[in-house]
PDB file of N, CA and C in Angstrom:
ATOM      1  N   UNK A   1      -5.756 -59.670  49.759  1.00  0.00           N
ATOM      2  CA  UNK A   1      -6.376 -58.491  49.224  1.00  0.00           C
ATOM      3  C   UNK A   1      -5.409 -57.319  49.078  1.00  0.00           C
ATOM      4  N   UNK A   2      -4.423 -56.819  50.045  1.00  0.00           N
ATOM      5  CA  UNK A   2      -3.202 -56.116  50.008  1.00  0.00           C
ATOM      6  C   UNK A   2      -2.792 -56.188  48.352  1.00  0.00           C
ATOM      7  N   UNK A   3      -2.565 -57.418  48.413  1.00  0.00           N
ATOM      8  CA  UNK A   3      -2.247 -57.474  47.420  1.00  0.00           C
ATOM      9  C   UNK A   3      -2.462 -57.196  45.730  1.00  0.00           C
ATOM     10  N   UNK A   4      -3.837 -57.322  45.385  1.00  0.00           N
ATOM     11  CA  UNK A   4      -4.522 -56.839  44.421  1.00  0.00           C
ATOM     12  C   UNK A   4      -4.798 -55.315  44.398  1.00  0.00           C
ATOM     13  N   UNK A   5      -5.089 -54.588  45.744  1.00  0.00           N
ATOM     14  CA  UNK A   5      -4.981 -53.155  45.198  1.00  0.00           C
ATOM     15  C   UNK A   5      -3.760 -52.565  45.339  1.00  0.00           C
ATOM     16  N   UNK A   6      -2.591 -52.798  45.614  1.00  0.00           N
ATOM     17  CA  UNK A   6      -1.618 -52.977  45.387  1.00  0.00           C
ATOM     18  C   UNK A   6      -1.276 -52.690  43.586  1.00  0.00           C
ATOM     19  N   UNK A   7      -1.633 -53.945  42.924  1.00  0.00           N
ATOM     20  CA  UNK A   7      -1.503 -54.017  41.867  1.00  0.00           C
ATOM     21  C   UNK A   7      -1.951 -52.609  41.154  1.00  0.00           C
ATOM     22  N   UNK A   8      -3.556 -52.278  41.375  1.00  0.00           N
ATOM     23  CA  UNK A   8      -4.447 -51.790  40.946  1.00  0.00           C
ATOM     24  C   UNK A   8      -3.706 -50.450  41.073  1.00  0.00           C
ATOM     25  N   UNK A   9      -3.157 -49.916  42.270  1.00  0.00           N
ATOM     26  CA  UNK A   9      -2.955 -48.474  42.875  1.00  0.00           C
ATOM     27  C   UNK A   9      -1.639 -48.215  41.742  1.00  0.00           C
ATOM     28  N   UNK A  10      -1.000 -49.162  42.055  1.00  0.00           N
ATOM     29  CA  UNK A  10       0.346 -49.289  40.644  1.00  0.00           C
ATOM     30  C   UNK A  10       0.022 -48.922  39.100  1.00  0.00           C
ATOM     31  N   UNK A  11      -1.005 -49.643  38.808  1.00  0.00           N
ATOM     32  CA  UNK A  11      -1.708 -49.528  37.371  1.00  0.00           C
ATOM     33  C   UNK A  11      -2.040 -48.146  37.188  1.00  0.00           C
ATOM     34  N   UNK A  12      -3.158 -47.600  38.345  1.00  0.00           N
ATOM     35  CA  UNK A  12      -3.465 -46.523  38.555  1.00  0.00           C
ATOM     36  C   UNK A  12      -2.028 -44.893  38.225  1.00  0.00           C
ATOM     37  N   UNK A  13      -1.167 -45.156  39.032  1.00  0.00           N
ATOM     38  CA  UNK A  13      -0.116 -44.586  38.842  1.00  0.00           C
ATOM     39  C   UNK A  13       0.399 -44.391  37.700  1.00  0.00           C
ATOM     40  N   UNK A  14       0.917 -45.440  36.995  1.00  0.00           N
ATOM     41  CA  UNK A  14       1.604 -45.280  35.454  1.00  0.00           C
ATOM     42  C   UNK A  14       0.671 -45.634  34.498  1.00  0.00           C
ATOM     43  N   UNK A  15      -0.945 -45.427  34.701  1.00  0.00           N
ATOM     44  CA  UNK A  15      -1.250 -44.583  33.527  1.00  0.00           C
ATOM     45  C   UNK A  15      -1.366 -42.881  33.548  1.00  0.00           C
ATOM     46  N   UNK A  16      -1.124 -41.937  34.359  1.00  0.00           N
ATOM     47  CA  UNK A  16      -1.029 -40.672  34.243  1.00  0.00           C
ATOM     48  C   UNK A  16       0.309 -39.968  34.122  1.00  0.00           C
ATOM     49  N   UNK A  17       1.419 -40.912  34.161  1.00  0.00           N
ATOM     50  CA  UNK A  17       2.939 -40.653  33.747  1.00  0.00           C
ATOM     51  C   UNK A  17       3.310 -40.348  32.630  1.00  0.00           C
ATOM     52  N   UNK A  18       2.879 -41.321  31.722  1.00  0.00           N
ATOM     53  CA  UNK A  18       2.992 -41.259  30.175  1.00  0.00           C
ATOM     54  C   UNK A  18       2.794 -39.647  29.493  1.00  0.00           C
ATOM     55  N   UNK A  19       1.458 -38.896  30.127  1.00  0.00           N
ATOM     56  CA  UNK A  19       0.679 -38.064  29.617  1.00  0.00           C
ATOM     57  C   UNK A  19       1.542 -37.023  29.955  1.00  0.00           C
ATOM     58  N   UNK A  20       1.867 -36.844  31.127  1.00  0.00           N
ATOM     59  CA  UNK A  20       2.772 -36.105  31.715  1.00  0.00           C
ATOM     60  C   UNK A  20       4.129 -35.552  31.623  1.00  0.00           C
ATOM     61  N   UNK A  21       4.331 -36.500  30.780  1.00  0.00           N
ATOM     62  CA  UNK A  21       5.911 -36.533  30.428  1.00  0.00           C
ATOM     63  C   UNK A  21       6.152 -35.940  29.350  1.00  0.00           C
ATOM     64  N   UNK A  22       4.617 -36.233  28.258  1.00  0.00           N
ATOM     65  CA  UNK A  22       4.316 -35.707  27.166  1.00  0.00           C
ATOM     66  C   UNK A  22       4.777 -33.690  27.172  1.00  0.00           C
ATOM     67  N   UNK A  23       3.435 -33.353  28.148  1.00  0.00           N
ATOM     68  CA  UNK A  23       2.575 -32.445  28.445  1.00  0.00           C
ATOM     69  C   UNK A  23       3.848 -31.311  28.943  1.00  0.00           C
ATOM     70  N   UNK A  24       4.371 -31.404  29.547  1.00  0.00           N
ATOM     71  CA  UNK A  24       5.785 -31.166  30.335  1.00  0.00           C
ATOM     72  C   UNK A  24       6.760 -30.422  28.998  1.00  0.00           C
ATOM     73  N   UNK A  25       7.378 -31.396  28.302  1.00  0.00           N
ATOM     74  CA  UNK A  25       8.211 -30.949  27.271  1.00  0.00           C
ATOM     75  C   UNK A  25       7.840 -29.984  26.484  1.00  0.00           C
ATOM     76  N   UNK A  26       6.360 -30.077  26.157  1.00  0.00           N
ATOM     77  CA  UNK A  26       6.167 -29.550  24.994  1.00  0.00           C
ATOM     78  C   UNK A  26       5.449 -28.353  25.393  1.00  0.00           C
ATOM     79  N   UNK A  27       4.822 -28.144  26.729  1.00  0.00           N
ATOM     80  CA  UNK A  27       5.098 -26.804  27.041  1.00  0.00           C
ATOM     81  C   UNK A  27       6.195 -26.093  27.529  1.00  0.00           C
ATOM     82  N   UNK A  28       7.148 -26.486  27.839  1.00  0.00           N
ATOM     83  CA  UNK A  28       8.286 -25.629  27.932  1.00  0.00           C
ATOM     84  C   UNK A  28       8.563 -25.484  26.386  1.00  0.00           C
ATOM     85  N   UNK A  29       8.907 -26.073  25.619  1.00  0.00           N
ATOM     86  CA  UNK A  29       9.002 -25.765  24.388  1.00  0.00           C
ATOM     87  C   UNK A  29       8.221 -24.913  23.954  1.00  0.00           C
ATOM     88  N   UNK A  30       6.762 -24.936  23.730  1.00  0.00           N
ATOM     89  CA  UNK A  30       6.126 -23.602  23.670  1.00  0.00           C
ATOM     90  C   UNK A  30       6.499 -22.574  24.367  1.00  0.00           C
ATOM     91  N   UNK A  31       6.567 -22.444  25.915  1.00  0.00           N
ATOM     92  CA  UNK A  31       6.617 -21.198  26.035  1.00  0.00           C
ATOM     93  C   UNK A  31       8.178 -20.855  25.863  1.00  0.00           C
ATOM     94  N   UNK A  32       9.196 -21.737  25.851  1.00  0.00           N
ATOM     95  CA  UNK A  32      10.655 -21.221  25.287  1.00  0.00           C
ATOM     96  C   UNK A  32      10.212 -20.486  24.018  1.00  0.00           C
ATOM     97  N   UNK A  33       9.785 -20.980  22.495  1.00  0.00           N
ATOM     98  CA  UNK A  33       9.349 -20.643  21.385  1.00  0.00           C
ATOM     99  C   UNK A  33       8.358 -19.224  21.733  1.00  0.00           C
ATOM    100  N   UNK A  34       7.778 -18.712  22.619  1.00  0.00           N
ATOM    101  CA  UNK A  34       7.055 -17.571  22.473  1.00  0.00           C
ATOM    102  C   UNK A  34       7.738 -16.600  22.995  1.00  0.00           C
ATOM    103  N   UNK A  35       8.797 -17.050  24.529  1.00  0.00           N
ATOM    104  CA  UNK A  35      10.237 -16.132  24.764  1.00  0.00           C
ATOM    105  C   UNK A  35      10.658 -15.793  23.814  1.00  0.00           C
ATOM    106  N   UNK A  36      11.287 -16.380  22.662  1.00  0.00           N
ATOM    107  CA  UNK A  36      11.794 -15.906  21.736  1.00  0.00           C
ATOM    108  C   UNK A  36      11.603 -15.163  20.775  1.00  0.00           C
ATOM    109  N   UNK A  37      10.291 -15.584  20.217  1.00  0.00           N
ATOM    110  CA  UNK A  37       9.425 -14.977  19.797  1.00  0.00           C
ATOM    111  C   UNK A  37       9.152 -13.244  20.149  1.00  0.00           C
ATOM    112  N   UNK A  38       9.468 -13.027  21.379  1.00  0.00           N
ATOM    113  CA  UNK A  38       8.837 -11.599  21.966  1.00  0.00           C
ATOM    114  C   UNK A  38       9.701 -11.388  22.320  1.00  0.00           C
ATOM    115  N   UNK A  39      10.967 -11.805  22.476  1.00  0.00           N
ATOM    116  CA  UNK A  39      12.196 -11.324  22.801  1.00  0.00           C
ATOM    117  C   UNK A  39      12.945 -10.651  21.200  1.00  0.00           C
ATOM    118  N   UNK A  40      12.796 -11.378  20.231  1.00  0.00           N
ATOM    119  CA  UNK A  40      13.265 -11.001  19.084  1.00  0.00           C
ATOM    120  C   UNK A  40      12.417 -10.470  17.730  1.00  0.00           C
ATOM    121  N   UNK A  41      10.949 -10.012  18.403  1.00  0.00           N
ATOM    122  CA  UNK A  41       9.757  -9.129  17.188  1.00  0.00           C
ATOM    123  C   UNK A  41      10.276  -7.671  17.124  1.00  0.00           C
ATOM    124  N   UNK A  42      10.393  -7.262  16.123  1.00  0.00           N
ATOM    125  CA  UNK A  42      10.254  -5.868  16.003  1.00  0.00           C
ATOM    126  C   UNK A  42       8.961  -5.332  15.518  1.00  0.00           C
ATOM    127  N   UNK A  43       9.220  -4.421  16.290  1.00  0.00           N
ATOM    128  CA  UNK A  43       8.201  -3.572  17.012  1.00  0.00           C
ATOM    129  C   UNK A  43       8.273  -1.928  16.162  1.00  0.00           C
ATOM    130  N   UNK A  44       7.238  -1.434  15.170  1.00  0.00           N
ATOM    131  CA  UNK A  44       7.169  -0.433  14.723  1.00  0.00           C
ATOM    132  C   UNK A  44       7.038   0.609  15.203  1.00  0.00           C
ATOM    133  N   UNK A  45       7.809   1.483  14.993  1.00  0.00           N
ATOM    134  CA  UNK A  45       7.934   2.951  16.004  1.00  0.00           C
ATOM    135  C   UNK A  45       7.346   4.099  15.264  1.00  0.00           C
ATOM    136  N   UNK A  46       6.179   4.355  15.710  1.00  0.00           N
ATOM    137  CA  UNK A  46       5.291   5.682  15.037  1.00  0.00           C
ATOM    138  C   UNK A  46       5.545   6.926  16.236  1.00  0.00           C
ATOM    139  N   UNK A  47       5.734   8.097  15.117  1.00  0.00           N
ATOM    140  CA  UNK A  47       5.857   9.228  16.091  1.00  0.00           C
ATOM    141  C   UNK A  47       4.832  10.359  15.744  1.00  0.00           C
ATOM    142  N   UNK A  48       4.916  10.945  17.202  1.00  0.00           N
ATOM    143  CA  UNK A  48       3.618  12.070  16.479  1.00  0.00           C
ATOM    144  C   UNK A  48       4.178  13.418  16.840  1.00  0.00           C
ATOM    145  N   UNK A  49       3.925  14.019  16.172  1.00  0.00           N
ATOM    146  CA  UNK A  49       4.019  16.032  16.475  1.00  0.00           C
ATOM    147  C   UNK A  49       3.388  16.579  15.965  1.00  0.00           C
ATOM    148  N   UNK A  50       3.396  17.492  17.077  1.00  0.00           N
ATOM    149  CA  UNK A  50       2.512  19.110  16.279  1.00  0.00           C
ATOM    150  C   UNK A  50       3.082  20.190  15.365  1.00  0.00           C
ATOM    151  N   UNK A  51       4.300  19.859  15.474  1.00  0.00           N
ATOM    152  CA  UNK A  51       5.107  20.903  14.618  1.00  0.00           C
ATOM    153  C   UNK A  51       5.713  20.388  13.461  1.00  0.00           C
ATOM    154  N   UNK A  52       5.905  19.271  12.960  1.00  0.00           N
ATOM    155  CA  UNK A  52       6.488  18.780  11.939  1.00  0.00           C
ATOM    156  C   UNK A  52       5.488  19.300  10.669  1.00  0.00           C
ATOM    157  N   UNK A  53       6.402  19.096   9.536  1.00  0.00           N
ATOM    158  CA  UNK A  53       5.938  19.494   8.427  1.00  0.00           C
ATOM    159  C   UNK A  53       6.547  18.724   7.604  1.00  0.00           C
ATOM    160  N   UNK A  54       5.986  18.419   6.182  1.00  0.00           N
ATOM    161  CA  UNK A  54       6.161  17.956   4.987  1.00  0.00           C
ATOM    162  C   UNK A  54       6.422  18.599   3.912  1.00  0.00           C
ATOM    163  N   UNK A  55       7.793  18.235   3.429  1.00  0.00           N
ATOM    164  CA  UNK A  55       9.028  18.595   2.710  1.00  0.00           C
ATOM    165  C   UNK A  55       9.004  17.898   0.914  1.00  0.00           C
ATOM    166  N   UNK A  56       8.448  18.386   0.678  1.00  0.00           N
ATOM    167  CA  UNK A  56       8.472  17.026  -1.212  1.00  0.00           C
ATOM    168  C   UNK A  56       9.508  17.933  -1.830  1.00  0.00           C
ATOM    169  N   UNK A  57      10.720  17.112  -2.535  1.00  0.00           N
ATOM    170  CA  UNK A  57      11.712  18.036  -3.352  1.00  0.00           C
ATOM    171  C   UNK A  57      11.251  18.319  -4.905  1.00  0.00           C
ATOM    172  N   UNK A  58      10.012  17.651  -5.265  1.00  0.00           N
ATOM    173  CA  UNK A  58       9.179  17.813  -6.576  1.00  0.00           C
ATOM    174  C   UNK A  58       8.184  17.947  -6.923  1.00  0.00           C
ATOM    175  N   UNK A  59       7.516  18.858  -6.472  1.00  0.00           N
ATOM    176  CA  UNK A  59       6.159  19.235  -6.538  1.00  0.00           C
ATOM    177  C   UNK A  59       5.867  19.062  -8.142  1.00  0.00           C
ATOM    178  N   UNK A  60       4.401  17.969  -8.002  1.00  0.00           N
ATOM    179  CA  UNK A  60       3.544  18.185  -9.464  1.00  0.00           C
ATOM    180  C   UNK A  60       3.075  18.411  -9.244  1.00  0.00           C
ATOM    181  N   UNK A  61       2.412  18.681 -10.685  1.00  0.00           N
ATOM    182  CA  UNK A  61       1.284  19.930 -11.012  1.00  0.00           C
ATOM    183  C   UNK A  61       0.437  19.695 -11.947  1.00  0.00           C
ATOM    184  N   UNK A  62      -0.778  19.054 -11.832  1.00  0.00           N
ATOM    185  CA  UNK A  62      -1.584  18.534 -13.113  1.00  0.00           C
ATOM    186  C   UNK A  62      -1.512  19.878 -14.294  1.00  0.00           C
ATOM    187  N   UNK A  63      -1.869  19.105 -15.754  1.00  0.00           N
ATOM    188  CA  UNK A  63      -1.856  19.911 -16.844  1.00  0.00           C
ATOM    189  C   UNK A  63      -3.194  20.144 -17.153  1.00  0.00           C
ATOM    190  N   UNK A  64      -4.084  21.133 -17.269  1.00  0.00           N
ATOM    191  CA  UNK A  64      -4.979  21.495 -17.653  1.00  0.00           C
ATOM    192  C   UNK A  64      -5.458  22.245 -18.875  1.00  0.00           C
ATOM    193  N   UNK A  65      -5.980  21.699 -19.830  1.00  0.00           N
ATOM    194  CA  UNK A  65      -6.631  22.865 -21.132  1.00  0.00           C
ATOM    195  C   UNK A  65      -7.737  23.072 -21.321  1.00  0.00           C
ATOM    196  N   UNK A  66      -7.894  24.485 -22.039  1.00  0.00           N
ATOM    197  CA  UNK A  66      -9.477  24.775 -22.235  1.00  0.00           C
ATOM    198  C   UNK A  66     -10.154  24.457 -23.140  1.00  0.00           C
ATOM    199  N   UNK A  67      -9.265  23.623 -24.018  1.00  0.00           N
ATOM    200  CA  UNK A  67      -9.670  22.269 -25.238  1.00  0.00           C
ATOM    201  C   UNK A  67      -9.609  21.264 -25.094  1.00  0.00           C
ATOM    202  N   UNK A  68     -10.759  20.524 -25.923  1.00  0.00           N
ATOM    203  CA  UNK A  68     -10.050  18.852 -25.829  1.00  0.00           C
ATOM    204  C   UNK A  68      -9.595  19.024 -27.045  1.00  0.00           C
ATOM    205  N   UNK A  69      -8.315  18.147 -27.277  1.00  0.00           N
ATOM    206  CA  UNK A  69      -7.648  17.670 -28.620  1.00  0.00           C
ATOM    207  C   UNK A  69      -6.468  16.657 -28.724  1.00  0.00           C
ATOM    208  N   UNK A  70      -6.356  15.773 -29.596  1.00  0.00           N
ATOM    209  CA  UNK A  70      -5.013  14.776 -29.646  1.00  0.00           C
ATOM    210  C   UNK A  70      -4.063  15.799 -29.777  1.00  0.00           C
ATOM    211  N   UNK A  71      -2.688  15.465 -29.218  1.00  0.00           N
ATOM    212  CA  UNK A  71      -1.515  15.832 -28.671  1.00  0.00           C
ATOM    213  C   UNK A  71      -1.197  15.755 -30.360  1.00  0.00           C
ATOM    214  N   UNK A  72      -0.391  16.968 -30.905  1.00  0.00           N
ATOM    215  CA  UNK A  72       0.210  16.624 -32.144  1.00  0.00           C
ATOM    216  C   UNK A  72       1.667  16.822 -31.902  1.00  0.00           C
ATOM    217  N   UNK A  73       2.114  17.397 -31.192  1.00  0.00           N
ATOM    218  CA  UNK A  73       3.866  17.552 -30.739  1.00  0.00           C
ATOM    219  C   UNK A  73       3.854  17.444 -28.987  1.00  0.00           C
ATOM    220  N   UNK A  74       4.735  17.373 -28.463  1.00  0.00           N
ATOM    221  CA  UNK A  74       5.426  17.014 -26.958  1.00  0.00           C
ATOM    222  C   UNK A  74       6.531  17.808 -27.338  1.00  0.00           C
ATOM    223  N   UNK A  75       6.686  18.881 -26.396  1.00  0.00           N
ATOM    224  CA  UNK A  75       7.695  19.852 -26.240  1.00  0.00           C
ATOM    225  C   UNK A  75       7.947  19.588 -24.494  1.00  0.00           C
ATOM    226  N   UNK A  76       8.278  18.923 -23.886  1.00  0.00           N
ATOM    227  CA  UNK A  76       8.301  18.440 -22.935  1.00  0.00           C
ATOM    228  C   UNK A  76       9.004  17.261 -22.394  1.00  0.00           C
ATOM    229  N   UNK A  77       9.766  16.774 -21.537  1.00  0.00           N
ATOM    230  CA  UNK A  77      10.804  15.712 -21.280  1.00  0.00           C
ATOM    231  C   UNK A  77       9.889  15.200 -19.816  1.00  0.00           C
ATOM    232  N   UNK A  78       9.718  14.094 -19.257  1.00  0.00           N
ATOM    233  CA  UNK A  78       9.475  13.952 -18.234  1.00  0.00           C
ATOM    234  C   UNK A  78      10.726  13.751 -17.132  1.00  0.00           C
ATOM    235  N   UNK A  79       9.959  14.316 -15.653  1.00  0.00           N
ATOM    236  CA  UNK A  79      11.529  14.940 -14.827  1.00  0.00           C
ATOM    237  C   UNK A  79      12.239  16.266 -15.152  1.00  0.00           C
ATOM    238  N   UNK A  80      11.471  16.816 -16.288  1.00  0.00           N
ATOM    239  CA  UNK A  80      12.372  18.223 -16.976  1.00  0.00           C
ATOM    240  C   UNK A  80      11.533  19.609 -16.031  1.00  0.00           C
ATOM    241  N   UNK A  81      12.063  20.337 -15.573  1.00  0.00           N
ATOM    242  CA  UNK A  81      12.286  21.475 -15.120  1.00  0.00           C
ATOM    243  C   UNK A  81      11.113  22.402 -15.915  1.00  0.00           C
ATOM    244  N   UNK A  82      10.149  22.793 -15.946  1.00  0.00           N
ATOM    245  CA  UNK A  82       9.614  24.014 -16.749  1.00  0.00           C
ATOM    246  C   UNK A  82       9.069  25.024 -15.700  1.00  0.00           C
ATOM    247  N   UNK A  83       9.293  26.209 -16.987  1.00  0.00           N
ATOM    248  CA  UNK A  83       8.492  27.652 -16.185  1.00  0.00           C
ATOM    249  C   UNK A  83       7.288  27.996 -16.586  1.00  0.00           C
ATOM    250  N   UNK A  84       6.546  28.157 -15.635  1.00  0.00           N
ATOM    251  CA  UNK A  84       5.339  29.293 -15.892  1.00  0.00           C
ATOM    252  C   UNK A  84       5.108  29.243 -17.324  1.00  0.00           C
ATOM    253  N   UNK A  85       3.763  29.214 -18.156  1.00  0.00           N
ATOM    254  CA  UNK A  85       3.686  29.436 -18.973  1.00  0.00           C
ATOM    255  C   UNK A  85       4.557  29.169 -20.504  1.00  0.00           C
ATOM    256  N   UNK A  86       5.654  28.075 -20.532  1.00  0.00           N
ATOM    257  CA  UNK A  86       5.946  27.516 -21.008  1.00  0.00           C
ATOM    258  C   UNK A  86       5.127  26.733 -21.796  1.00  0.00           C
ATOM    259  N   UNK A  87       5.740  26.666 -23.416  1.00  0.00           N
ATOM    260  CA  UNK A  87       4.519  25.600 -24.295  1.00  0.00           C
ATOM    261  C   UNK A  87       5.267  24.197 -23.708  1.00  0.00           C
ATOM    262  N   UNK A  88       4.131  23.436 -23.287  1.00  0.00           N
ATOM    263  CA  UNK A  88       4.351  21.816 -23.426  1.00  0.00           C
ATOM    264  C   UNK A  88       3.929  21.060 -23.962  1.00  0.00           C
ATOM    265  N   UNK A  89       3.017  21.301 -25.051  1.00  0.00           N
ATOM    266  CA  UNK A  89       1.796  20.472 -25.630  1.00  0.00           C
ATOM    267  C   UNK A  89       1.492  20.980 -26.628  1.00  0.00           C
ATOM    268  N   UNK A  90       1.307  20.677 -28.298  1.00  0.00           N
ATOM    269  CA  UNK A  90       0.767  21.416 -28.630  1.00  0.00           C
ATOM    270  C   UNK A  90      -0.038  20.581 -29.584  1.00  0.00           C
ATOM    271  N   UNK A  91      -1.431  20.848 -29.464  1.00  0.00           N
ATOM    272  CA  UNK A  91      -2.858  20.174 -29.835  1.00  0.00           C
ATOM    273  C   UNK A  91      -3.133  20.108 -30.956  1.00  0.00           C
ATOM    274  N   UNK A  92      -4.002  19.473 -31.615  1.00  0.00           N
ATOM    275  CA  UNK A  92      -4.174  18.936 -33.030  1.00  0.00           C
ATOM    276  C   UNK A  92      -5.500  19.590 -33.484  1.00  0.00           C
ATOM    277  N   UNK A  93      -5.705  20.918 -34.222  1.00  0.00           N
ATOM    278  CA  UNK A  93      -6.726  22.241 -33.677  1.00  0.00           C
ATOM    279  C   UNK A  93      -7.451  21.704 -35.041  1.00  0.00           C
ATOM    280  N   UNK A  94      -7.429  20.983 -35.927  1.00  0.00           N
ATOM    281  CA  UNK A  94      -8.148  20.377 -36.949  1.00  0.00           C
ATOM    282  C   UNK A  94      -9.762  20.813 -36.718  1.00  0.00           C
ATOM    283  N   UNK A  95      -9.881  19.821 -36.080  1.00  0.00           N
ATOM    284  CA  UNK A  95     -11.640  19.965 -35.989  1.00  0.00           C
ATOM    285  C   UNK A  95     -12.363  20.992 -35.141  1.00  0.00           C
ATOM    286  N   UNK A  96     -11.471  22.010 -34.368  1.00  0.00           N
ATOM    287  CA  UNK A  96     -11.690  23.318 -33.779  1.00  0.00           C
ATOM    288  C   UNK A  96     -11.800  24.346 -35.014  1.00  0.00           C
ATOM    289  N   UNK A  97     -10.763  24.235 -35.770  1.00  0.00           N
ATOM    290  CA  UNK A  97     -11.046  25.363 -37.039  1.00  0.00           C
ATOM    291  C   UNK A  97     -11.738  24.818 -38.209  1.00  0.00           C
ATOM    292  N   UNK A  98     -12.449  23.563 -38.453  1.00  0.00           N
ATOM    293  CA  UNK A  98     -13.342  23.464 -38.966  1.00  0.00           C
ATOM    294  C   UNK A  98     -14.693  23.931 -38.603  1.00  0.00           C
ATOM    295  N   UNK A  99     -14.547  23.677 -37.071  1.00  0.00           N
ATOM    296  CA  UNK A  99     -15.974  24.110 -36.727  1.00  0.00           C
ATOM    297  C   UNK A  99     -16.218  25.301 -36.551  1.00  0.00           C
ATOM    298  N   UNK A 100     -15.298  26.316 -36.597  1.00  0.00           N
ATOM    299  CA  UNK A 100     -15.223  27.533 -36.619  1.00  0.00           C
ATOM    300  C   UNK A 100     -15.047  28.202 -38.183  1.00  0.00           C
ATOM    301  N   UNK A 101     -14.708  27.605 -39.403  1.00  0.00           N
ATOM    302  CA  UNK A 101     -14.645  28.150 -40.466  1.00  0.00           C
ATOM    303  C   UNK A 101     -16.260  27.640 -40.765  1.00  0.00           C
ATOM    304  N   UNK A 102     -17.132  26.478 -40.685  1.00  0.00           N
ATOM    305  CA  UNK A 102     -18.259  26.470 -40.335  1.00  0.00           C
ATOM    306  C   UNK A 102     -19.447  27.611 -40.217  1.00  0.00           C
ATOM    307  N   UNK A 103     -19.108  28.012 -38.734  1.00  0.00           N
ATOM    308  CA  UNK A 103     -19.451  28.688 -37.707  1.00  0.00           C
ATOM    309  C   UNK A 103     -19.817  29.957 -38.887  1.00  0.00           C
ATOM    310  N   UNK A 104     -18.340  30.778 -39.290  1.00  0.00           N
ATOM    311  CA  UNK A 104     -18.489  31.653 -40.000  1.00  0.00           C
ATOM    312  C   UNK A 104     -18.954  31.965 -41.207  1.00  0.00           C
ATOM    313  N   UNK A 105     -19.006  30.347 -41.914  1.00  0.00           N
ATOM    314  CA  UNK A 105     -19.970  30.523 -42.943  1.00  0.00           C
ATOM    315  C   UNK A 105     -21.253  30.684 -43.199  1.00  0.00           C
ATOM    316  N   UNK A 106     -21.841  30.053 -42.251  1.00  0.00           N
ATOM    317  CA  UNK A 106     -23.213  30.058 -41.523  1.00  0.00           C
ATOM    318  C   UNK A 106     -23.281  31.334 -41.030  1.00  0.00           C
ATOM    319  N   UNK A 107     -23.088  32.281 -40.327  1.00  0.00           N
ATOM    320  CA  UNK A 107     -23.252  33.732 -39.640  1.00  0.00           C
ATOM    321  C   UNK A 107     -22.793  34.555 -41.731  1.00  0.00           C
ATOM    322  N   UNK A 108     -22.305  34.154 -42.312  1.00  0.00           N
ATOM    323  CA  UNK A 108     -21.635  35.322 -43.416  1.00  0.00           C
ATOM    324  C   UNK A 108     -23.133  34.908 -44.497  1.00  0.00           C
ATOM    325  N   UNK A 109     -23.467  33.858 -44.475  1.00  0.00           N
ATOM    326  CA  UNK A 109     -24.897  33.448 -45.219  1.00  0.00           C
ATOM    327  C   UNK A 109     -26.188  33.560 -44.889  1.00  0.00           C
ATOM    328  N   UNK A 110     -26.091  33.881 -43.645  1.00  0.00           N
ATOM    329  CA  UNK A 110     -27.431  34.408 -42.529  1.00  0.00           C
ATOM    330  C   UNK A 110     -28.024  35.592 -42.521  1.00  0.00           C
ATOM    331  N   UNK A 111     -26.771  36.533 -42.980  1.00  0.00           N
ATOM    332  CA  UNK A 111     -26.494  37.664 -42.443  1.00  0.00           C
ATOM    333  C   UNK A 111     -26.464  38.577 -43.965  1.00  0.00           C
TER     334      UNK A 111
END
């Protein structure tokens, strides 16, 4: 009888070796691979203050008119430098002075 569990206790043994041997490598390998991993991530550096301020070397400036009309000339370069009150645009006044030579015919026939 020695003898058979013997056998058995043996059997017993080298089937949980195999698994082990597995299990072993390939977590050191993982956790080598996540050392590295966190040894060599960069890491984004945000800063905060109360006193800093924001610096733009080109301030825009939307264009606004008190007409609508198609653009008939561009007196204007983009990136170009202008002053105050400078023409940059100048509008296609067609159907503004129709509706205004209109306007006045109607008030001169009314009237």
């Amino acid at each position: 009888m020695p003898a058979a569990f013997a056998r058995s206790l043996r059997s017993l043994e080298s089937d949980g070796r195999g698994l082990t041997r597995w299990i072993a490598p390939l977590a050191l390998a993982l956790f080598t691979a996540w050392g590295l991993w966190m040894a060599r991530a960069e890491v984004p550096l945000f800063a905060a203050s109360t006193s800093a301020r924001l610096v733009r070397e080109r301030a825009v400036h939307p264009l606004q008119s008190a007409v609508d009309g198609r653009v008939r000339a561009l007196h204007a370069r983009l990136e170009q430098t202008v002053a105050a009150g400078a023409l940059l645009i100048e509008l296609d006044t067609d159907a503004q002075e129709l509706a205004l030579t209109e306007a006045r015919a109607r008030d001169g026939a009314g009237g």
